[in-house]
PDB file of N, CA and C in Angstrom:
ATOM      1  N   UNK A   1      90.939  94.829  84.613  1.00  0.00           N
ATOM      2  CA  UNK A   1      90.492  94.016  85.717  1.00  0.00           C
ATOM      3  C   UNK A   1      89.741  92.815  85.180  1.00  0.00           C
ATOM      4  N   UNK A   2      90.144  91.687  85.632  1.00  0.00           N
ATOM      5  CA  UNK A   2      89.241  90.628  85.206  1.00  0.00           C
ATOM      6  C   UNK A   2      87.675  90.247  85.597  1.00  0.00           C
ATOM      7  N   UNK A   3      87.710  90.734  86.843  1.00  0.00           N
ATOM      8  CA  UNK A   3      86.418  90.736  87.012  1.00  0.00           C
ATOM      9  C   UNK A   3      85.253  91.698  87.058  1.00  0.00           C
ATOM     10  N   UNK A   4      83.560  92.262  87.411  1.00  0.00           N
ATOM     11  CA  UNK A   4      83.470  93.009  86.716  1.00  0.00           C
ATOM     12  C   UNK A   4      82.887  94.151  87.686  1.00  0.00           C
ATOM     13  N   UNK A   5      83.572  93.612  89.452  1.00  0.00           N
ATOM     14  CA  UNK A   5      83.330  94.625  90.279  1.00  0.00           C
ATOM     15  C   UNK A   5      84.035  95.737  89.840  1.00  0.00           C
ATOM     16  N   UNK A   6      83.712  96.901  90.666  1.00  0.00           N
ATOM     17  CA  UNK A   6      83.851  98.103  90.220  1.00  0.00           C
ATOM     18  C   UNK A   6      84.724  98.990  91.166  1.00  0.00           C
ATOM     19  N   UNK A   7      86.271  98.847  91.594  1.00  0.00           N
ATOM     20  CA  UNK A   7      86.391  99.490  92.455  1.00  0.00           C
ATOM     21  C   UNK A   7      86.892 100.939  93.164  1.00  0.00           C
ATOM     22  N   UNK A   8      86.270 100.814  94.080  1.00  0.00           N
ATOM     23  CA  UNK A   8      85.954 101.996  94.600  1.00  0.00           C
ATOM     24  C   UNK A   8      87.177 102.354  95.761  1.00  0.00           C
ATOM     25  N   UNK A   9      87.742 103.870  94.924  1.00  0.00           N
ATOM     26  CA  UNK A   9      89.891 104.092  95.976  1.00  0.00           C
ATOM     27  C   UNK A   9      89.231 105.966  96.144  1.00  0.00           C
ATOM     28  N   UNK A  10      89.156 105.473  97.589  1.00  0.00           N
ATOM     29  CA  UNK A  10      88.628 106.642  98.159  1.00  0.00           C
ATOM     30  C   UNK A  10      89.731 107.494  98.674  1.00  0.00           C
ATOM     31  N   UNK A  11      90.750 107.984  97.829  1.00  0.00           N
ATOM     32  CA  UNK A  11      92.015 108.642  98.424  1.00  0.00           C
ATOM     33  C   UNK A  11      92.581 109.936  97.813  1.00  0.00           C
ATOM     34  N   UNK A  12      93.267 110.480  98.434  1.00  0.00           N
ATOM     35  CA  UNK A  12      93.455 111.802  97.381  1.00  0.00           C
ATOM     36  C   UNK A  12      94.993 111.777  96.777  1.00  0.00           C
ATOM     37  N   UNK A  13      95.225 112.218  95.817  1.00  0.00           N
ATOM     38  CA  UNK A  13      96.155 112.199  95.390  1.00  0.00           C
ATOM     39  C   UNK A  13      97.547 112.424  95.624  1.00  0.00           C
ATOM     40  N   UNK A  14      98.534 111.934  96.141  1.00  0.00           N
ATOM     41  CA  UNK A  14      99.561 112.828  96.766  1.00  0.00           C
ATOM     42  C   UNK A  14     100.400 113.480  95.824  1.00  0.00           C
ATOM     43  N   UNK A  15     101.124 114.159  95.940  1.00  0.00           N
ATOM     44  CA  UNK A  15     101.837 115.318  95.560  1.00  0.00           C
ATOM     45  C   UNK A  15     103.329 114.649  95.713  1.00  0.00           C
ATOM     46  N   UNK A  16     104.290 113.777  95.084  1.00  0.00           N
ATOM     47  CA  UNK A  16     105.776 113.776  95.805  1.00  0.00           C
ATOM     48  C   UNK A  16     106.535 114.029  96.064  1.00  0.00           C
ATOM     49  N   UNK A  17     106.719 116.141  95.332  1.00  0.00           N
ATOM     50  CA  UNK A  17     107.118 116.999  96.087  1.00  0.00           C
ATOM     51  C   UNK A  17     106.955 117.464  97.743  1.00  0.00           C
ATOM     52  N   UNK A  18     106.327 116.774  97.928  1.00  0.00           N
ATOM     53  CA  UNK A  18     105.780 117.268  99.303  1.00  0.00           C
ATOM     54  C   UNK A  18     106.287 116.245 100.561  1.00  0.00           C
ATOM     55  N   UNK A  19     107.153 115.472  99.773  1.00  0.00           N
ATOM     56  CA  UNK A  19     107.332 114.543 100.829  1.00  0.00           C
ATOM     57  C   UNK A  19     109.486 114.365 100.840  1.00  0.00           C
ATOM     58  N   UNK A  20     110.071 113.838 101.768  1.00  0.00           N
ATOM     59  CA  UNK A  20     111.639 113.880 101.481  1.00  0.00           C
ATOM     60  C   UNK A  20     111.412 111.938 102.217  1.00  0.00           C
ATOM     61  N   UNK A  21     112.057 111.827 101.575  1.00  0.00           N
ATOM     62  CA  UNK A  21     112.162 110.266 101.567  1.00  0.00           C
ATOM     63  C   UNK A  21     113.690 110.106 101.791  1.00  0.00           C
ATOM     64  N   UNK A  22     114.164 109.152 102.821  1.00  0.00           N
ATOM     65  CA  UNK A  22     114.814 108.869 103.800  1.00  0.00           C
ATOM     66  C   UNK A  22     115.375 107.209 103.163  1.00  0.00           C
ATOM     67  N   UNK A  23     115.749 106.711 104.426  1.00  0.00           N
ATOM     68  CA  UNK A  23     116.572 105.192 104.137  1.00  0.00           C
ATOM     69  C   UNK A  23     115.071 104.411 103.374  1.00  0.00           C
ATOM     70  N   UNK A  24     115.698 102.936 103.162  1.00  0.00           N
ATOM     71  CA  UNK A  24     114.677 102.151 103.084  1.00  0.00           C
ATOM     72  C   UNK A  24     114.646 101.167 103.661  1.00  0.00           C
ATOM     73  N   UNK A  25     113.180 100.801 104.202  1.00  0.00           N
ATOM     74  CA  UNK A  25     113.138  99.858 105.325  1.00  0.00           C
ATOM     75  C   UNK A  25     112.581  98.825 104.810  1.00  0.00           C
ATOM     76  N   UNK A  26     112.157  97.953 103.701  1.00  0.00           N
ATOM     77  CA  UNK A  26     112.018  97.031 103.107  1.00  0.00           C
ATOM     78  C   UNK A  26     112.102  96.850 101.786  1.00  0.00           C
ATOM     79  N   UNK A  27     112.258  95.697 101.099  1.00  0.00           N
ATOM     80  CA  UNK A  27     112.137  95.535  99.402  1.00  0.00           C
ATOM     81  C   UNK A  27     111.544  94.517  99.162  1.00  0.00           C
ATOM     82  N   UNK A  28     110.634  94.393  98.477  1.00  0.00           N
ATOM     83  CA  UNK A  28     109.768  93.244  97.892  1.00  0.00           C
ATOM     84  C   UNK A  28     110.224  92.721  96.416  1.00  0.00           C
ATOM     85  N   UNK A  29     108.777  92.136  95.794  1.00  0.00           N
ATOM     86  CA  UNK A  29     109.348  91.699  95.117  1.00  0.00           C
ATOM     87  C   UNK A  29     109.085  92.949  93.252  1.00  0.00           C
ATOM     88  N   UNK A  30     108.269  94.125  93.814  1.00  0.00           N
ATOM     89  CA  UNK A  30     107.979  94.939  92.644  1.00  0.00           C
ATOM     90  C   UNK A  30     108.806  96.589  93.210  1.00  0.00           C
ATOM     91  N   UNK A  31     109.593  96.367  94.047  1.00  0.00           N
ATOM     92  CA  UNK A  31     110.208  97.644  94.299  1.00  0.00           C
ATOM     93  C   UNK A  31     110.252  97.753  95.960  1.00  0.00           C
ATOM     94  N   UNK A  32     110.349  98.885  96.845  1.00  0.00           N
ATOM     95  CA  UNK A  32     111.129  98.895  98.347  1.00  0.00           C
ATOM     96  C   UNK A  32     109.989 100.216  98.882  1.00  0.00           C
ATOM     97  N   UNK A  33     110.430 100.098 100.078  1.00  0.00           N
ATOM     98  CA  UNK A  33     109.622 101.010 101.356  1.00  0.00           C
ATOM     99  C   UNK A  33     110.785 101.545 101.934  1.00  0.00           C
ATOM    100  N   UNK A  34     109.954 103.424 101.710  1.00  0.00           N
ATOM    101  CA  UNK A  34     111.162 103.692 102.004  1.00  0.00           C
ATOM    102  C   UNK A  34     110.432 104.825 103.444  1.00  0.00           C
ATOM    103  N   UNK A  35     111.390 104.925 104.395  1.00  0.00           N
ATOM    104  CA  UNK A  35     110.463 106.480 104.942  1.00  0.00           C
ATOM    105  C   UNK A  35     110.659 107.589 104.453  1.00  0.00           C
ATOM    106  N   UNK A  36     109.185 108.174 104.769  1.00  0.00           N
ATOM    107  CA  UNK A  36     109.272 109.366 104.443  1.00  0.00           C
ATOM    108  C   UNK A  36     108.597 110.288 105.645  1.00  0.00           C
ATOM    109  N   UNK A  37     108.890 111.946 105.295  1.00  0.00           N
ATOM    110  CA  UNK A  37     108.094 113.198 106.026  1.00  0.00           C
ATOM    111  C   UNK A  37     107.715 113.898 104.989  1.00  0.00           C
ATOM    112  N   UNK A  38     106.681 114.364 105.326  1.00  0.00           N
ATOM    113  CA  UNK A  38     105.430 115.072 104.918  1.00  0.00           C
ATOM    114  C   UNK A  38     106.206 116.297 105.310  1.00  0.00           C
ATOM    115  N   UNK A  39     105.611 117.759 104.548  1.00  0.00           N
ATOM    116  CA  UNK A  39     105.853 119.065 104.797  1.00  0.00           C
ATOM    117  C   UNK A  39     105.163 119.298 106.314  1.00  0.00           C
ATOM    118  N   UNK A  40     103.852 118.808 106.450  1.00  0.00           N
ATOM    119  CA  UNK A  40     103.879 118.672 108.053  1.00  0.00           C
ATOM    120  C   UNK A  40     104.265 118.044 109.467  1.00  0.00           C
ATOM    121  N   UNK A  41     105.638 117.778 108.700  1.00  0.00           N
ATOM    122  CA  UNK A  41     106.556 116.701 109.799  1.00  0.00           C
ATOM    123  C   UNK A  41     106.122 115.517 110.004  1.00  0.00           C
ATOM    124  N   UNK A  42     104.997 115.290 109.677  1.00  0.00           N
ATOM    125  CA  UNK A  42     104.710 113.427 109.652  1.00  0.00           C
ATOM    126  C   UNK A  42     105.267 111.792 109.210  1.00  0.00           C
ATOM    127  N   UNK A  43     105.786 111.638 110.155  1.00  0.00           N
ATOM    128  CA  UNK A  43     106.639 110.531 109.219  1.00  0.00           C
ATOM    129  C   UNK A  43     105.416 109.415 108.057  1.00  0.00           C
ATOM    130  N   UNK A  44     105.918 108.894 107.378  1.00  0.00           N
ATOM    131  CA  UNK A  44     104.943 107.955 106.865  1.00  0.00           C
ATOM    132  C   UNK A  44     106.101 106.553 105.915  1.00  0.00           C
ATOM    133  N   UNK A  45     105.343 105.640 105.464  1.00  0.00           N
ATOM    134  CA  UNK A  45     106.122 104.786 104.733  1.00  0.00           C
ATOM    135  C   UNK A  45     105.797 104.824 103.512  1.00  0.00           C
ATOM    136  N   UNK A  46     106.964 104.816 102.686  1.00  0.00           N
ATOM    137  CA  UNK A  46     106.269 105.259 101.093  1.00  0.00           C
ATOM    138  C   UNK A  46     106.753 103.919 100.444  1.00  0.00           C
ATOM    139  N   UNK A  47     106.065 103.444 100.125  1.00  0.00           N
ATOM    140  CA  UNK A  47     105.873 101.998  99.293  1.00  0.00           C
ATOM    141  C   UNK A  47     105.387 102.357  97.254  1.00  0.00           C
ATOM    142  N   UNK A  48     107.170 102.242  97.412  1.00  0.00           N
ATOM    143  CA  UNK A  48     107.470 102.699  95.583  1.00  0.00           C
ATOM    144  C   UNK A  48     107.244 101.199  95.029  1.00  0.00           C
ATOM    145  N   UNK A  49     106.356 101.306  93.697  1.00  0.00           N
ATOM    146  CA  UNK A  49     106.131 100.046  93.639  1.00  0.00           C
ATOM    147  C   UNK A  49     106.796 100.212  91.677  1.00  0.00           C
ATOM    148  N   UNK A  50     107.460  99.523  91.093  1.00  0.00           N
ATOM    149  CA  UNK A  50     108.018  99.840  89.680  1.00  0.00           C
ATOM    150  C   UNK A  50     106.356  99.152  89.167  1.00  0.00           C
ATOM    151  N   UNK A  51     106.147  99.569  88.039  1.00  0.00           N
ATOM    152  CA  UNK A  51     104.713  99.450  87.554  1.00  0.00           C
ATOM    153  C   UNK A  51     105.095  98.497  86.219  1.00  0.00           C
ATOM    154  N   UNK A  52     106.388  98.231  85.813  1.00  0.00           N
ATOM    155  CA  UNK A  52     106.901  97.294  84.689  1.00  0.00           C
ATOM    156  C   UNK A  52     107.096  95.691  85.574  1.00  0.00           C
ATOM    157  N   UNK A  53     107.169  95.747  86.604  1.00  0.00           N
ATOM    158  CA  UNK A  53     107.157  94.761  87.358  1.00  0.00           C
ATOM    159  C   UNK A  53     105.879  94.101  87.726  1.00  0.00           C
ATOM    160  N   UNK A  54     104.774  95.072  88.090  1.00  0.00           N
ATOM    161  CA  UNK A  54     103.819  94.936  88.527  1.00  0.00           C
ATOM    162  C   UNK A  54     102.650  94.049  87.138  1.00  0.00           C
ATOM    163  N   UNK A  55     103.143  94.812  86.089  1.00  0.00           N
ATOM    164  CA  UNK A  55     102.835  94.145  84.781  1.00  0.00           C
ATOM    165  C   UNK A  55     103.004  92.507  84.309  1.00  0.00           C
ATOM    166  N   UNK A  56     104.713  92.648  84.054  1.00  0.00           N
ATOM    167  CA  UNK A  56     105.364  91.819  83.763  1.00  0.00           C
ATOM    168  C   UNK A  56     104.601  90.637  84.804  1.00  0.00           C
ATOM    169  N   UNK A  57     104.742  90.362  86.138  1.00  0.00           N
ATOM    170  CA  UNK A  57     103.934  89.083  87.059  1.00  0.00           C
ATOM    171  C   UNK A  57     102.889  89.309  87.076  1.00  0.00           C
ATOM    172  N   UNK A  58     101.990  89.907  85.858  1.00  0.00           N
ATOM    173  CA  UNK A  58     100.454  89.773  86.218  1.00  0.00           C
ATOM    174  C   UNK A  58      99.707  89.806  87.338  1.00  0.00           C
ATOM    175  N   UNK A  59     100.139  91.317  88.148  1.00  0.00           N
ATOM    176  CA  UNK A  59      99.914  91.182  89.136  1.00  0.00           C
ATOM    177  C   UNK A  59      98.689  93.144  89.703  1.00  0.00           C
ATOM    178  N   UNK A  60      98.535  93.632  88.504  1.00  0.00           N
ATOM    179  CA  UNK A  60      98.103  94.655  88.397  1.00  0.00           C
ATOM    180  C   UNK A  60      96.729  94.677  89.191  1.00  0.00           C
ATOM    181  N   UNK A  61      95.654  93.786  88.818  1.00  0.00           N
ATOM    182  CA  UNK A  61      94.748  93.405  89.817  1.00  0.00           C
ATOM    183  C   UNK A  61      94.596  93.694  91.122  1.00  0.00           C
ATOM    184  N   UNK A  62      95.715  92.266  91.795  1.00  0.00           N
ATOM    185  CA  UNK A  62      96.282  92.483  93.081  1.00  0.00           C
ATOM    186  C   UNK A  62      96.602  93.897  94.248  1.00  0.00           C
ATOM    187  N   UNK A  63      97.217  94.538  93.054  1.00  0.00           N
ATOM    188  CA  UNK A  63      97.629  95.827  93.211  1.00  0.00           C
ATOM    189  C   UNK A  63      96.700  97.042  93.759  1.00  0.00           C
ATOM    190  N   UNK A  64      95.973  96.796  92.495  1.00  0.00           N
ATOM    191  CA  UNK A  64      94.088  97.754  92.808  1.00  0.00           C
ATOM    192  C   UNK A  64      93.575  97.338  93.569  1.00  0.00           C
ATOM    193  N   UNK A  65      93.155  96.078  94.057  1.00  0.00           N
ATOM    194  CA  UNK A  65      92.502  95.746  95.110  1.00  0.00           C
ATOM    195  C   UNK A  65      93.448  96.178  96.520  1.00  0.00           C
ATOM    196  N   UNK A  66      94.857  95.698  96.553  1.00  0.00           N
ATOM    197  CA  UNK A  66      95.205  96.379  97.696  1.00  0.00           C
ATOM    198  C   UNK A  66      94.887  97.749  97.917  1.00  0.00           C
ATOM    199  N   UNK A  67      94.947  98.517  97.242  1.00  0.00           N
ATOM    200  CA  UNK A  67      94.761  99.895  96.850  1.00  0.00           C
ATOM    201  C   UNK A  67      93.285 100.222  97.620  1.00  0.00           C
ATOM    202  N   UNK A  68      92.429  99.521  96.696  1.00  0.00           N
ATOM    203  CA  UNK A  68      90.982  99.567  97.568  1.00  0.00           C
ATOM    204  C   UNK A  68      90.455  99.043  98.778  1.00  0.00           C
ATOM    205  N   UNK A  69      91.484  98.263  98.734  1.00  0.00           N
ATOM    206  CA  UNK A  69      90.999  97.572 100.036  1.00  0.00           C
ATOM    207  C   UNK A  69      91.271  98.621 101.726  1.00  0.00           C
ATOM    208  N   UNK A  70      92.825  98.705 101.234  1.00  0.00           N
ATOM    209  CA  UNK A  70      93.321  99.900 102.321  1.00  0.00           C
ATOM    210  C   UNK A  70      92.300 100.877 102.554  1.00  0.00           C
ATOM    211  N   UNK A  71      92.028 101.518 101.581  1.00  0.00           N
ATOM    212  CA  UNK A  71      91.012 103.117 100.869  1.00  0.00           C
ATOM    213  C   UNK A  71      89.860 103.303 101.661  1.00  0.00           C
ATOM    214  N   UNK A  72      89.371 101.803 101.908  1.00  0.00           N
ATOM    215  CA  UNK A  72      88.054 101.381 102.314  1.00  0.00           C
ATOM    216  C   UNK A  72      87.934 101.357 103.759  1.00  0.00           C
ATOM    217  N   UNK A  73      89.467 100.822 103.870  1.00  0.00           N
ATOM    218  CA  UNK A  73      89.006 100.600 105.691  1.00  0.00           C
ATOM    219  C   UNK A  73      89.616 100.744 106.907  1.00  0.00           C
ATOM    220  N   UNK A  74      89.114 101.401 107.643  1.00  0.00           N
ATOM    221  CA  UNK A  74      90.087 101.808 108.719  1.00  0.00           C
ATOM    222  C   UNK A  74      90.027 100.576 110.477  1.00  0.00           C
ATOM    223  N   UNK A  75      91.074 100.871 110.551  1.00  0.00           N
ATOM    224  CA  UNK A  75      91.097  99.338 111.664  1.00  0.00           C
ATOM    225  C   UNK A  75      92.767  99.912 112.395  1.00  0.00           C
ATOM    226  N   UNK A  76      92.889  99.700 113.681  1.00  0.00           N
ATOM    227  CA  UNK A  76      93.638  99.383 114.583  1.00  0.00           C
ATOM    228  C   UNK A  76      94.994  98.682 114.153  1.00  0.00           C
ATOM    229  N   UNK A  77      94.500  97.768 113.378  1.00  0.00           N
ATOM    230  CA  UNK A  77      95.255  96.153 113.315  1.00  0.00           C
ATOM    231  C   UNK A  77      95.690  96.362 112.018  1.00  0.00           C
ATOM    232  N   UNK A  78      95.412  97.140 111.015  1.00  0.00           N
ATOM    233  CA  UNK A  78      95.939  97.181 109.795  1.00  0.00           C
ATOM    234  C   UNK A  78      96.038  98.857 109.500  1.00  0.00           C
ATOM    235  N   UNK A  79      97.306  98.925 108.695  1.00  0.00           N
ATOM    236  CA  UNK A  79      98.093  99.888 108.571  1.00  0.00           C
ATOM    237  C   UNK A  79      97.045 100.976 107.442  1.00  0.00           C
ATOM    238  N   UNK A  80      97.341 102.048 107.702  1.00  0.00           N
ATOM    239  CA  UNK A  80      96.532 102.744 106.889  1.00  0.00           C
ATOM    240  C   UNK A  80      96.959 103.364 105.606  1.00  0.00           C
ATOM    241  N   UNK A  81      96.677 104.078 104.899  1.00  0.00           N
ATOM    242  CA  UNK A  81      96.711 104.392 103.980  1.00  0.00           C
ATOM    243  C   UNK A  81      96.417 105.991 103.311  1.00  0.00           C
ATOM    244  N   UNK A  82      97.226 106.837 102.925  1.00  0.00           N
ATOM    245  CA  UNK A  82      97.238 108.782 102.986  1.00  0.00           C
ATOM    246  C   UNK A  82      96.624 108.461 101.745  1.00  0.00           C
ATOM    247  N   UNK A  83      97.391 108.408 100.415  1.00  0.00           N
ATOM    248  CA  UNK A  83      97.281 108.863  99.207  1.00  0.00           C
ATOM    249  C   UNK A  83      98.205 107.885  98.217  1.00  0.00           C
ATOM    250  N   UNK A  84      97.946 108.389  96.826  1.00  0.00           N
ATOM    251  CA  UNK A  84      98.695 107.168  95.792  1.00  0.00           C
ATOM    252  C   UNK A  84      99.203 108.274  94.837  1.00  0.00           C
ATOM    253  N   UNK A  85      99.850 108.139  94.092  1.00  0.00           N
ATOM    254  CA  UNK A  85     100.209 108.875  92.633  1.00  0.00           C
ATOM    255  C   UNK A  85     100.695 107.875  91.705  1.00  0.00           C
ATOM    256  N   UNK A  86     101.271 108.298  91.004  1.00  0.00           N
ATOM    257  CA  UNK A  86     102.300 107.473  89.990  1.00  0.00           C
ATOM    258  C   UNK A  86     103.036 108.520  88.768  1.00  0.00           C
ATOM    259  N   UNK A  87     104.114 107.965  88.514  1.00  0.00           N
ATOM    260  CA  UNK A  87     104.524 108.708  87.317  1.00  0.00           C
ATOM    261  C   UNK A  87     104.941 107.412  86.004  1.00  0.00           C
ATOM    262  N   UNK A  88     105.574 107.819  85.285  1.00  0.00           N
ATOM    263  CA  UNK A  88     105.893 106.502  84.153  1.00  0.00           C
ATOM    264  C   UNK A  88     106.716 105.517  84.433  1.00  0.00           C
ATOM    265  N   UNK A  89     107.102 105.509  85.614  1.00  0.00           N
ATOM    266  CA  UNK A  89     108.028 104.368  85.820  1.00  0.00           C
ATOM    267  C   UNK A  89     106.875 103.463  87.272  1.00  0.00           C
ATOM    268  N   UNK A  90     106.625 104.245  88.670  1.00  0.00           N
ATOM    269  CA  UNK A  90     106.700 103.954  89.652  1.00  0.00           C
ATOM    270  C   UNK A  90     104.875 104.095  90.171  1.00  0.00           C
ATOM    271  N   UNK A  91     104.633 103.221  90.925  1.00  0.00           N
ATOM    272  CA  UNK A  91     103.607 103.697  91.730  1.00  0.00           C
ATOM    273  C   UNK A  91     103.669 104.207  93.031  1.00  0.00           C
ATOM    274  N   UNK A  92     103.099 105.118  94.000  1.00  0.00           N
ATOM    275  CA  UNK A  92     103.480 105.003  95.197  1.00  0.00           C
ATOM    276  C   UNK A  92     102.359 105.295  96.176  1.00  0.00           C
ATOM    277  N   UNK A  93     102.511 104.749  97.162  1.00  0.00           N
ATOM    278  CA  UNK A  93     101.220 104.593  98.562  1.00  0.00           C
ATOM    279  C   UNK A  93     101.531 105.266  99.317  1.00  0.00           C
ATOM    280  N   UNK A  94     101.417 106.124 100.283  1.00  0.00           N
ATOM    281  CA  UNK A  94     101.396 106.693 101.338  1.00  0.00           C
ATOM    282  C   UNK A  94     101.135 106.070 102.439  1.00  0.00           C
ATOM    283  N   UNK A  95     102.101 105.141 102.635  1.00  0.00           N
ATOM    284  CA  UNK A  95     101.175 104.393 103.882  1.00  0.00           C
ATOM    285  C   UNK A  95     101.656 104.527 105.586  1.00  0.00           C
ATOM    286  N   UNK A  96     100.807 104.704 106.647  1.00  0.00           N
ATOM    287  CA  UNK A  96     101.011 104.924 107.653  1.00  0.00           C
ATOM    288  C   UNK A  96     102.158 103.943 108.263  1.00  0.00           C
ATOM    289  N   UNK A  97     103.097 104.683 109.391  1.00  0.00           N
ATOM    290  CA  UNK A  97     104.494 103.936 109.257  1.00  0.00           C
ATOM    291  C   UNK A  97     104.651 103.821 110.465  1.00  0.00           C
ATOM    292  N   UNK A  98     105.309 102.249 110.439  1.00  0.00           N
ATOM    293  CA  UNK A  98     105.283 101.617 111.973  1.00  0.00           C
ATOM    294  C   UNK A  98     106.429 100.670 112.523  1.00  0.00           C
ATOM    295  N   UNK A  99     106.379 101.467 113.702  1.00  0.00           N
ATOM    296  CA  UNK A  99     108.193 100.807 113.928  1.00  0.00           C
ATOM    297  C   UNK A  99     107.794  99.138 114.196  1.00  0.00           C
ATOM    298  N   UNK A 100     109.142  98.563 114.158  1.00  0.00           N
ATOM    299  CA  UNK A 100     109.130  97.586 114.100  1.00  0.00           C
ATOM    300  C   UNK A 100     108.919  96.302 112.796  1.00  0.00           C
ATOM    301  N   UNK A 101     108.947  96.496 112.146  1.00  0.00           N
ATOM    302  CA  UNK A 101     109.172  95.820 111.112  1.00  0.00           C
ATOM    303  C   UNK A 101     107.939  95.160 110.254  1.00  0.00           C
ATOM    304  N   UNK A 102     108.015  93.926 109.823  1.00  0.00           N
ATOM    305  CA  UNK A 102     106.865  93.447 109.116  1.00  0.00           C
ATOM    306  C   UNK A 102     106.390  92.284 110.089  1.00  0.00           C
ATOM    307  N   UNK A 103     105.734  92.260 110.219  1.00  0.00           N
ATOM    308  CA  UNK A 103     104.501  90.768 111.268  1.00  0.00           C
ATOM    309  C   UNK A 103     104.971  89.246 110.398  1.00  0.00           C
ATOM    310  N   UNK A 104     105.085  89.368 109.015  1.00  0.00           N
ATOM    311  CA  UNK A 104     105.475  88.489 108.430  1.00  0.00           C
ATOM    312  C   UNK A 104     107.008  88.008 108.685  1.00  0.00           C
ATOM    313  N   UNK A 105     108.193  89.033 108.477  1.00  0.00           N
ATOM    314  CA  UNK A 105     109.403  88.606 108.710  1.00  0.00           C
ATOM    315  C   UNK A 105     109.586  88.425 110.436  1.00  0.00           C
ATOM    316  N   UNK A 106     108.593  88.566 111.445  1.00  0.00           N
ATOM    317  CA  UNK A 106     108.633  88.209 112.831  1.00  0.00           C
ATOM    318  C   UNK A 106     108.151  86.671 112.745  1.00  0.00           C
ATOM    319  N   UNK A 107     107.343  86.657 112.385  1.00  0.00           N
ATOM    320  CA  UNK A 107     106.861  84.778 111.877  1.00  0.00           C
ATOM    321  C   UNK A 107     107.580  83.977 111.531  1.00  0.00           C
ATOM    322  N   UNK A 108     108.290  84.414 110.941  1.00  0.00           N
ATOM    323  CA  UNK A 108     109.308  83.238 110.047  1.00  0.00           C
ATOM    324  C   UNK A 108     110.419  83.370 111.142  1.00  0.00           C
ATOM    325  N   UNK A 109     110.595  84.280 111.798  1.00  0.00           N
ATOM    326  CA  UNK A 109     112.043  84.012 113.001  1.00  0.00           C
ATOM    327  C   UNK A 109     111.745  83.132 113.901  1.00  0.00           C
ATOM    328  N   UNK A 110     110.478  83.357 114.483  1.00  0.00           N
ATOM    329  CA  UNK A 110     110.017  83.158 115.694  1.00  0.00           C
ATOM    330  C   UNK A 110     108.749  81.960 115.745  1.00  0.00           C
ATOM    331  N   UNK A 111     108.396  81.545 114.243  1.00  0.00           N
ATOM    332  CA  UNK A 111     108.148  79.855 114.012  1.00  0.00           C
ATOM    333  C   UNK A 111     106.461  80.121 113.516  1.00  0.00           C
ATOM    334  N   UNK A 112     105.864  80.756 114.656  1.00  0.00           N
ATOM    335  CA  UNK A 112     104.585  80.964 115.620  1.00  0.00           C
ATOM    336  C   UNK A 112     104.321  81.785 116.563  1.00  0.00           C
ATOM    337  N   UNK A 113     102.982  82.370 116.939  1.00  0.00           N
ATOM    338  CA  UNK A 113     102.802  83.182 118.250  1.00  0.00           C
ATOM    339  C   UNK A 113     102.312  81.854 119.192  1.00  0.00           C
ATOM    340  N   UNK A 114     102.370  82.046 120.747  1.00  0.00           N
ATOM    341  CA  UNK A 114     101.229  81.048 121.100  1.00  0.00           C
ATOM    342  C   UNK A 114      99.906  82.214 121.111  1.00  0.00           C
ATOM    343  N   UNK A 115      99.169  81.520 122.292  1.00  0.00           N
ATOM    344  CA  UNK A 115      97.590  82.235 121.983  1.00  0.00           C
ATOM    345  C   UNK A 115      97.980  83.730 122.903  1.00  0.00           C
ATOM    346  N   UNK A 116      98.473  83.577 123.848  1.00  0.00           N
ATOM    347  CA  UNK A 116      98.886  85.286 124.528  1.00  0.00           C
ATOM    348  C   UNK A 116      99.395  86.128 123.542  1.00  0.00           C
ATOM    349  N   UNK A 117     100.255  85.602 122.956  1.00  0.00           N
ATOM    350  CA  UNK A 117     101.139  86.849 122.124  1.00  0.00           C
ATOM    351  C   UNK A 117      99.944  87.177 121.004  1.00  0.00           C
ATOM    352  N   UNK A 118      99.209  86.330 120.470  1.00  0.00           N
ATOM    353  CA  UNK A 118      98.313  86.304 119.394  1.00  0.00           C
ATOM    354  C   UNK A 118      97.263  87.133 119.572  1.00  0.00           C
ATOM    355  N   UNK A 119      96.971  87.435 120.954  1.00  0.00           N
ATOM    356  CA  UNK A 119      95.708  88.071 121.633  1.00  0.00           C
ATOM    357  C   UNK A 119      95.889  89.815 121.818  1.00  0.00           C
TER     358      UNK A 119
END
């Protein structure tokens, strides 16, 4: 980390036996989102992230802080966050899963919200 906060990923570890992972509903630019269920029938979105990628664009930082940032806070308006693991290739998030797509690829179709839709 470059800088010399200290951060703090309040999450428990997931297990990825425990989960069956399904289609995938997005791809970025360090790996794809795919769904998944939990052994307790829960759907969730599992955001596989390749960790040679994450390297390679100097982007490892970024990464942890998303990590902590999620970990940290719970809100309505932003998606939550179960658990993380990793093995030697991949990282992965547990993240709470929501129909409808990304807020970002709705923006770029649709230009802008005005102030109703925004509210």
């Amino acid at each position: 980390m470059q800088n010399n906060a200290k951060l703090q990923i309040k999450l428990p570890k997931i297990n990825l036996q425990e989960y069956e992972l399904g289609v995938t509903v997005g791809t970025g630019s360090f790996g794809r989102v795919r769904v998944g269920k939990n052994k307790k029938g829960n759907y969730i979105a599992m955001k596989i992230m390749k960790k040679s990628e994450i390297i390679r664009s100097k982007q490892t930082d970024h990464i942890l802080n998303e990590i902590s940032i999620l970990s940290n806070i719970s809100h309505p308006f932003i998606i939550g966050i179960d658990g993380v693991c990793q093995d030697e290739r991949n990282m992965y998030l547990s993240l709470e899963l929501v129909n409808g797509g990304e807020l970002f690829s709705y923006l770029r179709g649709v230009g802008h919200l005005d102030v109703d839709q925004s509210m």
